[in-house]
Protein backbone atom coordinates (compact mmCIF):
# COMPACT_ATOMS: atom_id res chain seq x y z
CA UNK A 1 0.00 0.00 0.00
CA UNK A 2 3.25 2.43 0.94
CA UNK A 3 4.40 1.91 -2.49
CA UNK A 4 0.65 2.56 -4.09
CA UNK A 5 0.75 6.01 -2.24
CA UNK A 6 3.86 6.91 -3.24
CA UNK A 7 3.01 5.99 -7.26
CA UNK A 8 -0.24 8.09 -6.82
CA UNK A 9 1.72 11.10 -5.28
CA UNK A 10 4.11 10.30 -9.04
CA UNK A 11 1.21 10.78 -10.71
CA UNK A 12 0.56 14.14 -9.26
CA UNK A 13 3.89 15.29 -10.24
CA UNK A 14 4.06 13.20 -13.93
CA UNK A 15 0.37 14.81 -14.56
CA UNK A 16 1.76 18.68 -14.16
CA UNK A 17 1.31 20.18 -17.81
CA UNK A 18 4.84 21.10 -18.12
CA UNK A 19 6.27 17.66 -17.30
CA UNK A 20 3.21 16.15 -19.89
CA UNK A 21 4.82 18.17 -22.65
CA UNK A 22 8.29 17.00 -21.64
CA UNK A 23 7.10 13.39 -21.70
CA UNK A 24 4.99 13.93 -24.84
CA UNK A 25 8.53 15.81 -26.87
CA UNK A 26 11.11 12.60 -25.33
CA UNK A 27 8.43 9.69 -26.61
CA UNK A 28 8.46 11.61 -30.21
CA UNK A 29 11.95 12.35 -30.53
CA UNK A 30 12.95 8.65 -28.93
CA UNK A 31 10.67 7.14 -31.33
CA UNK A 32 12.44 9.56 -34.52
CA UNK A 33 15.89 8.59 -33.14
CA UNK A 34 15.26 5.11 -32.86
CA UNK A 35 13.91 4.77 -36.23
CA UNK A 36 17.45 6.54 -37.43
CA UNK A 37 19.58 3.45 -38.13
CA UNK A 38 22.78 4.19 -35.62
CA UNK A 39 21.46 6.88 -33.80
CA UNK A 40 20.23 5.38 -30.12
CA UNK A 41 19.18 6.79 -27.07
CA UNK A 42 22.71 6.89 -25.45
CA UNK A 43 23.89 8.91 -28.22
CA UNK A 44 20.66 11.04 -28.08
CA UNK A 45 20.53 12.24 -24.34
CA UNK A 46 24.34 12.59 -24.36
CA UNK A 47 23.09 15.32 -26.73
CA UNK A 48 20.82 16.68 -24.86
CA UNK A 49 22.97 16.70 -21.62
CA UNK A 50 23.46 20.64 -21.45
CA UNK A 51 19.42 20.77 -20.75
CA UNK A 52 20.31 20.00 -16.85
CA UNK A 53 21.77 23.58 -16.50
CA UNK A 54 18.52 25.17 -17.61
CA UNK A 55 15.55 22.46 -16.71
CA UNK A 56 14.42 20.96 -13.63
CA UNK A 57 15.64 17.64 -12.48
CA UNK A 58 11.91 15.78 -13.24
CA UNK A 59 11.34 17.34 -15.98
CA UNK A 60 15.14 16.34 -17.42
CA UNK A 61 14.78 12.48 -16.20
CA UNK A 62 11.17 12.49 -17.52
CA UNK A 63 11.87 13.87 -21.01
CA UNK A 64 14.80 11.21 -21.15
CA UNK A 65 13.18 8.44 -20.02
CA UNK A 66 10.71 9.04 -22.56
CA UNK A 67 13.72 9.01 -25.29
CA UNK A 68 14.56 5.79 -23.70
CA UNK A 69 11.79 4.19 -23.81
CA UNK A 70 10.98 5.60 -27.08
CA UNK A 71 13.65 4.50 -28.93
CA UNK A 72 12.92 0.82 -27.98
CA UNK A 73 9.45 1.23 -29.89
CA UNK A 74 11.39 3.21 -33.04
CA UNK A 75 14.23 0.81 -33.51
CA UNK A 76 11.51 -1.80 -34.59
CA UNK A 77 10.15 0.64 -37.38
CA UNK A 78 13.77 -0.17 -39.37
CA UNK A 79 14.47 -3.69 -38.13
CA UNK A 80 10.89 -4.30 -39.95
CA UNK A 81 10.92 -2.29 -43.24
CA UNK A 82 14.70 -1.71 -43.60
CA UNK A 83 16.26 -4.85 -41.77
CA UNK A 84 18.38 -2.42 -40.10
CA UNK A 85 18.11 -2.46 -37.00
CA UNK A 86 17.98 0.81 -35.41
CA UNK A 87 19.05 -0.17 -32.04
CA UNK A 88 21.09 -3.03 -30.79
CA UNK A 89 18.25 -4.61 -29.02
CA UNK A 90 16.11 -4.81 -32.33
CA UNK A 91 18.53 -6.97 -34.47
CA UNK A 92 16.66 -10.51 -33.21
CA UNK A 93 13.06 -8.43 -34.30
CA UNK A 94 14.96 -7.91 -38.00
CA UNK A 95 14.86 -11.71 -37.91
CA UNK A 96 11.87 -12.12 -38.62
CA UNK A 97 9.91 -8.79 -39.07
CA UNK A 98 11.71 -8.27 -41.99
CA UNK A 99 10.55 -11.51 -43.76
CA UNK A 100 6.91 -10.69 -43.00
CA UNK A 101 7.57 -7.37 -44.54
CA UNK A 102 8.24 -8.83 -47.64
CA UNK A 103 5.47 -11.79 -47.53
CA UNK A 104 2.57 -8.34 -47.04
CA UNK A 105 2.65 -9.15 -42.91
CA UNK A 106 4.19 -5.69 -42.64
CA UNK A 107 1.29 -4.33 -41.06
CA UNK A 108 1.28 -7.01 -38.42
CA UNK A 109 5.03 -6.74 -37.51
CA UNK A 110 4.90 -3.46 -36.39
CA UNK A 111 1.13 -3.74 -34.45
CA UNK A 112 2.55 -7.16 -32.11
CA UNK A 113 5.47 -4.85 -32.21
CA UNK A 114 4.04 -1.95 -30.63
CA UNK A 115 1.11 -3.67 -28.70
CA UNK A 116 3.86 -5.96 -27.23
CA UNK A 117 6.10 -3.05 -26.20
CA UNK A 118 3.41 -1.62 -24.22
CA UNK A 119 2.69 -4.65 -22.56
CA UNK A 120 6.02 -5.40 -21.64
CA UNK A 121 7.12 -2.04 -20.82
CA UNK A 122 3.63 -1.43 -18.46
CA UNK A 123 4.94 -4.65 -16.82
CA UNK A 124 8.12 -3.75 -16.11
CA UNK A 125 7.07 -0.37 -15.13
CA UNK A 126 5.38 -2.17 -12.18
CA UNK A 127 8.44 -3.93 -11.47
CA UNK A 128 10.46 -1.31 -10.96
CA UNK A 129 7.55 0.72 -8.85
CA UNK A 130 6.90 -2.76 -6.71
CA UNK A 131 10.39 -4.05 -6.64
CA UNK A 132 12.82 -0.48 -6.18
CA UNK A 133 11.66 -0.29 -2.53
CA UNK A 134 12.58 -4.21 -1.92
CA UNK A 135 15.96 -3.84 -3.25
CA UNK A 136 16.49 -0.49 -0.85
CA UNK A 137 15.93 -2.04 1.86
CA UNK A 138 18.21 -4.58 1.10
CA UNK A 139 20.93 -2.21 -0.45
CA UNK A 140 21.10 -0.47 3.15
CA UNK A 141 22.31 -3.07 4.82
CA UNK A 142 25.82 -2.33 2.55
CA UNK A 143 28.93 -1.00 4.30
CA UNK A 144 31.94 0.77 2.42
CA UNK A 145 32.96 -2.59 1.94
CA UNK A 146 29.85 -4.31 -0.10
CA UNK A 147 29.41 -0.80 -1.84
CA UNK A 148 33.24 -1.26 -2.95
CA UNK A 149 32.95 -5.09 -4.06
CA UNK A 150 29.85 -4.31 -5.54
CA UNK A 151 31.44 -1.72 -8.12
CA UNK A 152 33.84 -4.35 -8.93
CA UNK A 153 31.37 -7.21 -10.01
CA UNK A 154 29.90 -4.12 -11.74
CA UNK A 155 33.31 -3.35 -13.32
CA UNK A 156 33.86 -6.89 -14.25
CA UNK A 157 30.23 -7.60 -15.39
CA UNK A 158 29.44 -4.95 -17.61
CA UNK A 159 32.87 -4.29 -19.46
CA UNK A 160 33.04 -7.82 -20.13
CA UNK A 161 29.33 -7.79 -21.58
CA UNK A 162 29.56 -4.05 -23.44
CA UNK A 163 31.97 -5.30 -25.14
CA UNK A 164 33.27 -7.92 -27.91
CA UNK A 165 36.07 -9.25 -25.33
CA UNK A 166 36.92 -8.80 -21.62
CA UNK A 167 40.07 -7.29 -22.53
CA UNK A 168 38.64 -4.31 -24.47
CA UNK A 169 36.12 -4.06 -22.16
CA UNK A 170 38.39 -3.26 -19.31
CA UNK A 171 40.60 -1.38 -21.00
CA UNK A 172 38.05 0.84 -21.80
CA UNK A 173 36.96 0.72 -18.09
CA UNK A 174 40.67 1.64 -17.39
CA UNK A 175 40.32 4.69 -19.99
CA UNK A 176 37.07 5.82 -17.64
CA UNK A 177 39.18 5.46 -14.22
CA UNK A 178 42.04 8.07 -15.80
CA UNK A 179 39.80 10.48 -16.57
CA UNK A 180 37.66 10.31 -13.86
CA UNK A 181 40.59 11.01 -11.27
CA UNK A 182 41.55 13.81 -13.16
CA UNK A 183 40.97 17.03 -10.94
CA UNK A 184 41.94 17.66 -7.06
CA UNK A 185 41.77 14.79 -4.30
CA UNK A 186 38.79 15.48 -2.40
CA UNK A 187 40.71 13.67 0.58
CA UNK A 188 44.27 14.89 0.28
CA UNK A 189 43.67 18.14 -1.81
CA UNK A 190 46.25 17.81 -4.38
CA UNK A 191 45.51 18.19 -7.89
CA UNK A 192 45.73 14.58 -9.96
CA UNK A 193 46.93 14.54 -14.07
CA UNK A 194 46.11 17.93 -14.59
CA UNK A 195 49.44 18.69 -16.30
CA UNK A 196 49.61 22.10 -15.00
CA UNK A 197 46.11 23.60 -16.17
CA UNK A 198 43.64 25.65 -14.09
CA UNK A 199 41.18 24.78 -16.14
CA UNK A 200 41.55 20.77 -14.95
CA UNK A 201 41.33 21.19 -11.30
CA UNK A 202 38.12 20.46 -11.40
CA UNK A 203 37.91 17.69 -13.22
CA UNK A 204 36.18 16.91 -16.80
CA UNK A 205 32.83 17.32 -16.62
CA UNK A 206 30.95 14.31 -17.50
CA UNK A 207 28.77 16.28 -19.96
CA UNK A 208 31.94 16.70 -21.96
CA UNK A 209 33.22 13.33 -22.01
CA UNK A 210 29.34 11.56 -22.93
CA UNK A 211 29.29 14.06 -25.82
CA UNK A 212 32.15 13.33 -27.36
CA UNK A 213 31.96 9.69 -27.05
CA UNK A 214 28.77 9.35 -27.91
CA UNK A 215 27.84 11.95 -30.58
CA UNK A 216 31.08 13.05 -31.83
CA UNK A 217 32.07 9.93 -31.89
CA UNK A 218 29.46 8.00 -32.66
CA UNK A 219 28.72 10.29 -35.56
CA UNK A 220 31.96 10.65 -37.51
CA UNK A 221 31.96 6.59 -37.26
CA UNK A 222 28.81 6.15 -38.97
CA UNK A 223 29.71 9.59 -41.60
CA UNK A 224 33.05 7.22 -42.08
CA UNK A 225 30.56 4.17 -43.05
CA UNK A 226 27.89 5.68 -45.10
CA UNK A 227 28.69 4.11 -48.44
CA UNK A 228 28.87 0.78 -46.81
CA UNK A 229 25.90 -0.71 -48.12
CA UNK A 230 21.90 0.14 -48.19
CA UNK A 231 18.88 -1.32 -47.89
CA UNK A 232 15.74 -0.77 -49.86
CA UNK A 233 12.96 -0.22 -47.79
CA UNK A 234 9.96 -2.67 -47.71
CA UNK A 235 6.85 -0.92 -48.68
CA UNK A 236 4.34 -1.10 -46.30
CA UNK A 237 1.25 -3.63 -47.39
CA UNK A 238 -2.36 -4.59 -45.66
CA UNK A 239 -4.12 -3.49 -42.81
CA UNK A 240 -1.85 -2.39 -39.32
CA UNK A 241 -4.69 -4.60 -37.27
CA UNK A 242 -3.91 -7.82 -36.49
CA UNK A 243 -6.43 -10.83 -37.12
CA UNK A 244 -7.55 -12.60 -34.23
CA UNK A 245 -4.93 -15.47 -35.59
CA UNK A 246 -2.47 -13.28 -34.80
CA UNK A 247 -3.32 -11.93 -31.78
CA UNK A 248 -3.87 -15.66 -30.26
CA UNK A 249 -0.28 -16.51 -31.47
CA UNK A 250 1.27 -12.89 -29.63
CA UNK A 251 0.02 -12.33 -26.42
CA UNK A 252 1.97 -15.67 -24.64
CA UNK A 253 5.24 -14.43 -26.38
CA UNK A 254 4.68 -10.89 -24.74
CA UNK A 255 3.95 -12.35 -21.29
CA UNK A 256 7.06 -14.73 -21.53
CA UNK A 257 9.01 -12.18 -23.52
CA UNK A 258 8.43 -9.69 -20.33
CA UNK A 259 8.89 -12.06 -17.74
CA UNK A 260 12.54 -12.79 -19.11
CA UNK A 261 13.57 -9.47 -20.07
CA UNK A 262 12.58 -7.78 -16.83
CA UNK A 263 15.04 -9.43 -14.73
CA UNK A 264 17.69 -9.50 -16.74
CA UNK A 265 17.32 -6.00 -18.03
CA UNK A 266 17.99 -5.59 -13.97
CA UNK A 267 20.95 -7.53 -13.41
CA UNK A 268 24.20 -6.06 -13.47
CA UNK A 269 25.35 -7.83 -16.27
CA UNK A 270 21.73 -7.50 -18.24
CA UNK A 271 21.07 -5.11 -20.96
CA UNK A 272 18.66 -5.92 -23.75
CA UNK A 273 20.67 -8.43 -26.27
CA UNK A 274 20.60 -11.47 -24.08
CA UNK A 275 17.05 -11.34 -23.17
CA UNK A 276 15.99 -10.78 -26.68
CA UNK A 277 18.36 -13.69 -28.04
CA UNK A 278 16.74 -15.68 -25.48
CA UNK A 279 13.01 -15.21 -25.84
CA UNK A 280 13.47 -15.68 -29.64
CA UNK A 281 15.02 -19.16 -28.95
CA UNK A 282 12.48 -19.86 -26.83
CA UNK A 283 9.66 -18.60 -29.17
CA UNK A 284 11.26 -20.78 -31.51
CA UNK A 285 11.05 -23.78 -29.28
CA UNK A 286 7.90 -23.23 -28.08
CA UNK A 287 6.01 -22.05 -31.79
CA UNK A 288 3.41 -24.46 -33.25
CA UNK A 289 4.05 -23.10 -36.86
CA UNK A 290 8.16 -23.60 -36.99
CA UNK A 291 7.95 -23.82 -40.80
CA UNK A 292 7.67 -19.99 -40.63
CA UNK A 293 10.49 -18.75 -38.49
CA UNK A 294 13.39 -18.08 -41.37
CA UNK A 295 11.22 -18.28 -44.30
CA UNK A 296 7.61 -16.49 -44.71
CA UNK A 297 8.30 -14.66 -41.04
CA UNK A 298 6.94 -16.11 -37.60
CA UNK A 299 5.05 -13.34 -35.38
CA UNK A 300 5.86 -15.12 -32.33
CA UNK A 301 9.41 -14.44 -33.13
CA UNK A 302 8.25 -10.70 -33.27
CA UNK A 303 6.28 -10.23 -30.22
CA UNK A 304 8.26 -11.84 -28.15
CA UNK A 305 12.10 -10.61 -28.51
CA UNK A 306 10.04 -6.67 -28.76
CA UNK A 307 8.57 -7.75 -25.43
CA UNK A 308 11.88 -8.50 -23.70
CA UNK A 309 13.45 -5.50 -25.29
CA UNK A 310 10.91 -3.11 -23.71
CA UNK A 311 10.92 -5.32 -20.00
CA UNK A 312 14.82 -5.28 -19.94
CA UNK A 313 14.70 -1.24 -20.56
CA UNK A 314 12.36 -1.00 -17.46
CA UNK A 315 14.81 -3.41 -15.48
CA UNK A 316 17.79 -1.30 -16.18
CA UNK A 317 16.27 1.56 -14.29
CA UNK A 318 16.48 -0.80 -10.75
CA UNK A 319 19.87 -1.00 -10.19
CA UNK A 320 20.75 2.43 -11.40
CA UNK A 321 18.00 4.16 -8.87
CA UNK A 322 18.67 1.90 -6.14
CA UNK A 323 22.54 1.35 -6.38
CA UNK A 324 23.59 3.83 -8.49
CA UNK A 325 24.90 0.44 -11.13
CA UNK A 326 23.93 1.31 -14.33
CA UNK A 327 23.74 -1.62 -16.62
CA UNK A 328 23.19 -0.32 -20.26
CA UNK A 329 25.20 3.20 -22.06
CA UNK A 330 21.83 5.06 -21.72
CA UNK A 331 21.99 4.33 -18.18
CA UNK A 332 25.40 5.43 -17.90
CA UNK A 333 24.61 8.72 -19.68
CA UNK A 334 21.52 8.49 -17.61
CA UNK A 335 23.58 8.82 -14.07
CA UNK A 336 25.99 11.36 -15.62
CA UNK A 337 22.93 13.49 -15.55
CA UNK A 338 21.96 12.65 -12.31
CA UNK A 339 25.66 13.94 -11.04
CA UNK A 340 25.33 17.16 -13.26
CA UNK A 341 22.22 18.35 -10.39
CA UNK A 342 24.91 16.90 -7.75
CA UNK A 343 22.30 14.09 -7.43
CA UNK A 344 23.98 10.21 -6.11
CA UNK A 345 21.68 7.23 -7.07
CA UNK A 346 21.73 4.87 -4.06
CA UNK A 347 19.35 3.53 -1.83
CA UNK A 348 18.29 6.54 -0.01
CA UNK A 349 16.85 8.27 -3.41
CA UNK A 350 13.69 7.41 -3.12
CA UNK A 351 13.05 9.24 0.01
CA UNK A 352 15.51 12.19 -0.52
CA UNK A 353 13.92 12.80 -3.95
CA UNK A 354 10.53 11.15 -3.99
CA UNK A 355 8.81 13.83 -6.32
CA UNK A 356 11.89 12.82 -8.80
CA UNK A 357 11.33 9.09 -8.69
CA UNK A 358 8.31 8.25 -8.11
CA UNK A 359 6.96 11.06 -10.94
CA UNK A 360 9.94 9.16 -13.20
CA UNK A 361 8.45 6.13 -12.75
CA UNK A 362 4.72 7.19 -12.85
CA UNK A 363 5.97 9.15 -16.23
CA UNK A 364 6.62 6.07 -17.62
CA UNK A 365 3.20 4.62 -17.92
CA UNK A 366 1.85 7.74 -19.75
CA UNK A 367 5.13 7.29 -21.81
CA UNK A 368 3.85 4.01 -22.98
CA UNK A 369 0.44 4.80 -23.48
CA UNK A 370 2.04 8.11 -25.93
CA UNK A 371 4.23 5.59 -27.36
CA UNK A 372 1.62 3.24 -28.76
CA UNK A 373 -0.79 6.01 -29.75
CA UNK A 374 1.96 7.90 -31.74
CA UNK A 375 3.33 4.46 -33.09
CA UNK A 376 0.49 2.66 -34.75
CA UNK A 377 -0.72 6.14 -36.85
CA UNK A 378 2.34 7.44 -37.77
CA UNK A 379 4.74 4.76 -39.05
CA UNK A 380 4.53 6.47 -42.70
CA UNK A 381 5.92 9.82 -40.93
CA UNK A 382 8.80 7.56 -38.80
CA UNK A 383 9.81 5.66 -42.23
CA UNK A 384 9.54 9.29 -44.38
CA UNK A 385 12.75 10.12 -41.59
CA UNK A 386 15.11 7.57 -43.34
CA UNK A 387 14.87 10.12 -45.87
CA UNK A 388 16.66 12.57 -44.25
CA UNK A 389 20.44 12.88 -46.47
CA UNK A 390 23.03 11.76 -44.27
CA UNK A 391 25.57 14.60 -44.52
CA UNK A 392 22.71 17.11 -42.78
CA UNK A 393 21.72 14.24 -40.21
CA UNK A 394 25.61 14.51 -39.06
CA UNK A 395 26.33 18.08 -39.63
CA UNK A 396 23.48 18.57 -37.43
CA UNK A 397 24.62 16.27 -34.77
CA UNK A 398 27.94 18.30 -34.36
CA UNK A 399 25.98 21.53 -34.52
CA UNK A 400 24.27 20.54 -31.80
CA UNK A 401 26.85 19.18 -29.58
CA UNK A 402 29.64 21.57 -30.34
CA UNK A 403 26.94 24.28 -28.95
CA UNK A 404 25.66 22.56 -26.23
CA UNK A 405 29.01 21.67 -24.70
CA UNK A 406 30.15 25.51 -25.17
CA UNK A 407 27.33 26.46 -23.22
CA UNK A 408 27.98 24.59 -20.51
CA UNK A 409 30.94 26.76 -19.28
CA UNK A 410 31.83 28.94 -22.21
CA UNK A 411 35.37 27.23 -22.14
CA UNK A 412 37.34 26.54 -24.98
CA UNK A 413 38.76 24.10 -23.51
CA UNK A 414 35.84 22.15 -23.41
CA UNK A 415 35.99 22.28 -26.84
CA UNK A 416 39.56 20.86 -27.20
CA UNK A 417 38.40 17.98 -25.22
CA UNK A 418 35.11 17.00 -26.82
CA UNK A 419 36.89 16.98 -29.89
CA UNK A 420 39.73 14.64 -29.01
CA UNK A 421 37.52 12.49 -26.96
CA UNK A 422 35.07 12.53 -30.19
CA UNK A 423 38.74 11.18 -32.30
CA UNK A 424 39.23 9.05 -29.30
CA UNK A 425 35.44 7.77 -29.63
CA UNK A 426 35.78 7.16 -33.28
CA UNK A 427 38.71 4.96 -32.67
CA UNK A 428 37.41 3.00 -30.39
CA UNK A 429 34.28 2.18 -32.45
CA UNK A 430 36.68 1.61 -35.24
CA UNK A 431 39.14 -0.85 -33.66
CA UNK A 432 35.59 -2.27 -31.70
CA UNK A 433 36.48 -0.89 -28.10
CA UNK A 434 33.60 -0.12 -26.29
CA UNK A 435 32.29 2.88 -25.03
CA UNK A 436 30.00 2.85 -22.68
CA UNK A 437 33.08 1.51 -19.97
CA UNK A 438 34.31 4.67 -20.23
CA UNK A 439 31.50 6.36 -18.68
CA UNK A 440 30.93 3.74 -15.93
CA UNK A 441 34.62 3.99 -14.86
CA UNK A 442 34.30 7.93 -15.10
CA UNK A 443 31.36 8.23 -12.86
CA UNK A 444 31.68 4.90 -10.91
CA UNK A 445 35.76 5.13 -10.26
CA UNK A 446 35.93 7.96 -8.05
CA UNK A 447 32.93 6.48 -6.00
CA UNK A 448 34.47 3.14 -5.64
CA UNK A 449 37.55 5.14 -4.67
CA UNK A 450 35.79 6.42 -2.22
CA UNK A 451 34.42 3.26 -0.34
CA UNK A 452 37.66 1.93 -0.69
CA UNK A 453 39.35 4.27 1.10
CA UNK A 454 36.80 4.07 3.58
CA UNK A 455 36.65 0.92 4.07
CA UNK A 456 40.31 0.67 4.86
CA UNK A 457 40.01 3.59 7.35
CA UNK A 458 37.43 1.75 9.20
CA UNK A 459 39.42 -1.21 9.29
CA UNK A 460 42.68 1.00 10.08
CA UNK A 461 44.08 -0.80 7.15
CA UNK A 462 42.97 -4.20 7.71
CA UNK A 463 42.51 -6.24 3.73
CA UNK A 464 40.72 -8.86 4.73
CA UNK A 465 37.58 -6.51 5.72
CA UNK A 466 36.63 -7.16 2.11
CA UNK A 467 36.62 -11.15 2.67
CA UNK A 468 35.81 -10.93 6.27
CA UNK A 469 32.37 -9.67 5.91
CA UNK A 470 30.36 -12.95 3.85
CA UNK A 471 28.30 -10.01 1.21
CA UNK A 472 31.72 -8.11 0.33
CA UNK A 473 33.44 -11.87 -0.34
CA UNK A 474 30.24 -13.16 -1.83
CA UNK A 475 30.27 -10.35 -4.12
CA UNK A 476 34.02 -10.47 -4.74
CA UNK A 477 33.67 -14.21 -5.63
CA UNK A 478 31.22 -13.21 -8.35
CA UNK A 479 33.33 -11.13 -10.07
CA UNK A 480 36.22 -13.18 -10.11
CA UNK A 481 34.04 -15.83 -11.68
CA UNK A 482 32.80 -13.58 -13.87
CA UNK A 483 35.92 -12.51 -15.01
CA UNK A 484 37.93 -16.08 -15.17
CA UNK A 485 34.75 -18.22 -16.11
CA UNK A 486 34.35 -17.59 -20.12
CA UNK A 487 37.70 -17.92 -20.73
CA UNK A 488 37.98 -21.16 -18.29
CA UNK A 489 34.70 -22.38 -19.98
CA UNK A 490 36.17 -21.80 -23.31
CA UNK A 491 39.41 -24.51 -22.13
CA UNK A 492 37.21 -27.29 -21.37
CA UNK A 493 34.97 -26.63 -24.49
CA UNK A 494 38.01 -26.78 -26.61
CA UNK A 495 39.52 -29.70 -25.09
CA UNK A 496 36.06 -31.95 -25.33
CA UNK A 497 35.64 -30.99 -29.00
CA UNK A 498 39.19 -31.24 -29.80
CA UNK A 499 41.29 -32.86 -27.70
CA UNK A 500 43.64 -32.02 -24.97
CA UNK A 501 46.70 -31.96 -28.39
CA UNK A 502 45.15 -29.36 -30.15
CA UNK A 503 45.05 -26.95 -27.29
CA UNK A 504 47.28 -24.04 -27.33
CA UNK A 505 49.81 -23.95 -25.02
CA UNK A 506 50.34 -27.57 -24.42
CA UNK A 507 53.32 -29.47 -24.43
């Protein structure tokens, strides 16, 4: 019943007109983005990052939760017609969306597409309202010691997921650590790889270093790749409703589909890929009319990777508000925004800003309900977008985040930096080092600094507080399996299938 009040005292802040129109502006320009083959969310509120100078924290956190959520509907617009997928999340939906494009099932693609996302993404909504408070209470009973071993399986879990190997993954994470010291010592007061310049004593600003990556970056990589190939969009045939067929054969693949991307989505190691990989296996497995999946197009293998897509966004906003973990880029960008309004994720949030969380979370049912009223209209306007020539689409981009950044401090040298970090962005897309570790060990480096110091000041130097206490070792344990297990998997793998002879290394 607490949490019921608390959702109906969201509503009261979600329902204000001013935070309406910033829901109603982040659900349309998510949805445009994620229809935008390359362009996702992370890049997209990176972009808009400068906005938490001007705006109010709800209204900031409601407009980009909207984008969020958003682009999760959009990115199945292109995965459909295009068989591009317009977010990462959406390449299992190109699976078979894009063969019922092209066998006239168009229509019925993109309805189970956006029917399931609101389904799934109303579910998980309630998750996160129902199970945020639950996790709280169990994230308070964390000294500096748990907070500090639980950054690490963070460290270990997400760098090693983000990216295409462990080893680029934390290097990337190592990347994030460097700059994030950067500055003065809170604790000892002396100024850390500044290399002599005023202008670095107070560190990079996160707004800087998301903007580069992500936009800059992000954009001259894609500019780099335009004449790498093109698809020819599907026209769109039939009638957008769905037959009663079809809705018999959807609505168990977006109750499963939500059920497995929810909890996932929430784990430190989730994000959207597995959970969407997963429920179209299982789809797959499950499907009475197998014949279709890879040939004609199988709406079960639709409606149920969408539905884990849109659960597994929802989950990603539980660790971030509770722990201050964030599992996915967007949620990385996400906290960076949080710290711009000197704001900490944790588990005492949700009572020191209630009218920020709860009205988040309460924005995101009338997010969904936008979604899938602008969605089923106005897929002709969202596929007119792929339109748009690509040199303006970029030169725009850098417009906007070359101003934006500048108005943040009307430095130069801000300037300087975006740009090299955008060259630094574009090489790390280019040699396939991942990104989004660079934010995490920005914003969560200093922090687990932080506990770690405490911890051994509590423990007036004492190591083995961080084995002594079971949840610190427990945790610790994780992410040394989580780091050595792939690669120790991979051994015994290689030696059934092969033999122990062909295994590198041996004698």
């Amino acid at each position: 019943m607490e949490t019921l009040g608390h959702l109906a005292h969201g509503f009261s802040v979600a329902f204000s007109p001013t935070n309406l129109i910033w829901c109603l502006v982040g659900t349309t320009l998510g949805t445009a983005i994620g229809v935008l083959p390359g362009l996702g969310p992370a890049l997209t509120i990176a972009l808009l990052l400068p906005i938490t100078y001007q705006v109010a924290p709800e209204a900031s956190f409601i407009l980009f939760a909207g984008i969020y959520y958003g682009a999760m509907y959009g990115g199945s617009t292109t995965s459909i017609l295009l068989n591009t997928p317009g977010e990462s999340a959406t390449i299992v939906t190109a699976l078979e969306g894009n063969r019922m494009a092209r066998s006239g099932r168009g229509g019925a693609a993109l309805a189970t597409s956006a029917i399931g996302s609101f389904v799934a993404g109303t579910l998980g909504t309630i998750g996160v309202a129902f199970l945020a408070p639950i996790v709280v209470k169990f994230a308070l009973a964390f000294g500096p010691a748990e907070y500090f071993s639980l950054m690490v399986l963070a460290f270990i879990t997400v760098s090693a997921v983000l990216g295409s190997s462990s080893v680029r993954g934390l290097t990337s994470l190592f990347v994030g650590f460097v700059v994030g010291m950067i500055g003065v010592d809170l604790q000892t007061g002396q100024p850390r790889f500044t290399f002599g310049m005023s202008e670095l004593l107070d560190g990079v600003d996160v707004i800087v270093v998301a903007v580069g990556l992500f936009a800059v970056g992000e954009t001259l990589y894609m500019a780099s790749r335009r004449y790498a190939g093109k698809d020819d969009i599907v026209p769109l045939k039939g009638s957008l409703y769905m037959t009663a067929a079809e809705w018999s054969r959807s609505w168990r693949p977006w109750l499963r589909g939500s059920l497995i991307g929810f909890p996932i989505g929430a784990m430190p190691a989730g994000g959207a890929e597995i959970p969407t990989f997963l429920s179209y296996a299982i789809e797959k497995k499950l499907s009475r009319h197998k014949e279709e999946f890879g040939t004609v197009g199988a709406i079960e293998g639709v409606a149920g990777p969408e539905a884990a897509n849109n659960a597994s966004a929802a989950g990603v906003l539980v660790p971030m508000l509770t722990l201050g973990l964030p599992t996915s880029a967007t949620a990385a960008i996400m906290l960076s925004a949080f710290q711009s309004y000197g704001i900490n994720p944790g588990p005492l949030l949700l009572t020191t800003q209630a009218d920020l969380v709860w009205g988040l979370i309460a924005s995101l049912f009338i997010a969904n309900v936008i979604l899938v009223v602008l969605n089923l209209p106005l897929i002709g306007l969202w596929v007119r977008l792929l339109k748009i020539p690509a040199p303006q689409l970029y030169a725009g981009i850098l417009v906007f985040a070359t101003v934006g950044t500048y108005g943040i401090s009307q430095s130069p040298i801000d300037l300087v930096i975006l740009y090299l970090l955008g060259a630094a962005g574009f090489l790390m897309r280019r040699f396939d080092f991942p990104t989004a570790p660079v934010i995490i060990g920005m914003i969560l480096g200093p922090l687990a600094e932080t506990q770690f110091r405490r911890a051994m000041t509590i423990s007036n130097g004492d190591w083995t507080v961080f084995y002594k206490h079971p949840l610190s070792l427990t945790l610790l344990t994780l992410a040394f399996i989580g780091l050595v297990g792939p690669h120790i998997w991979a051994y015994i793998e290689h030696r059934r299938i092969r033999g122990p002879e062909h295994v590198p290394g041996d004698a």
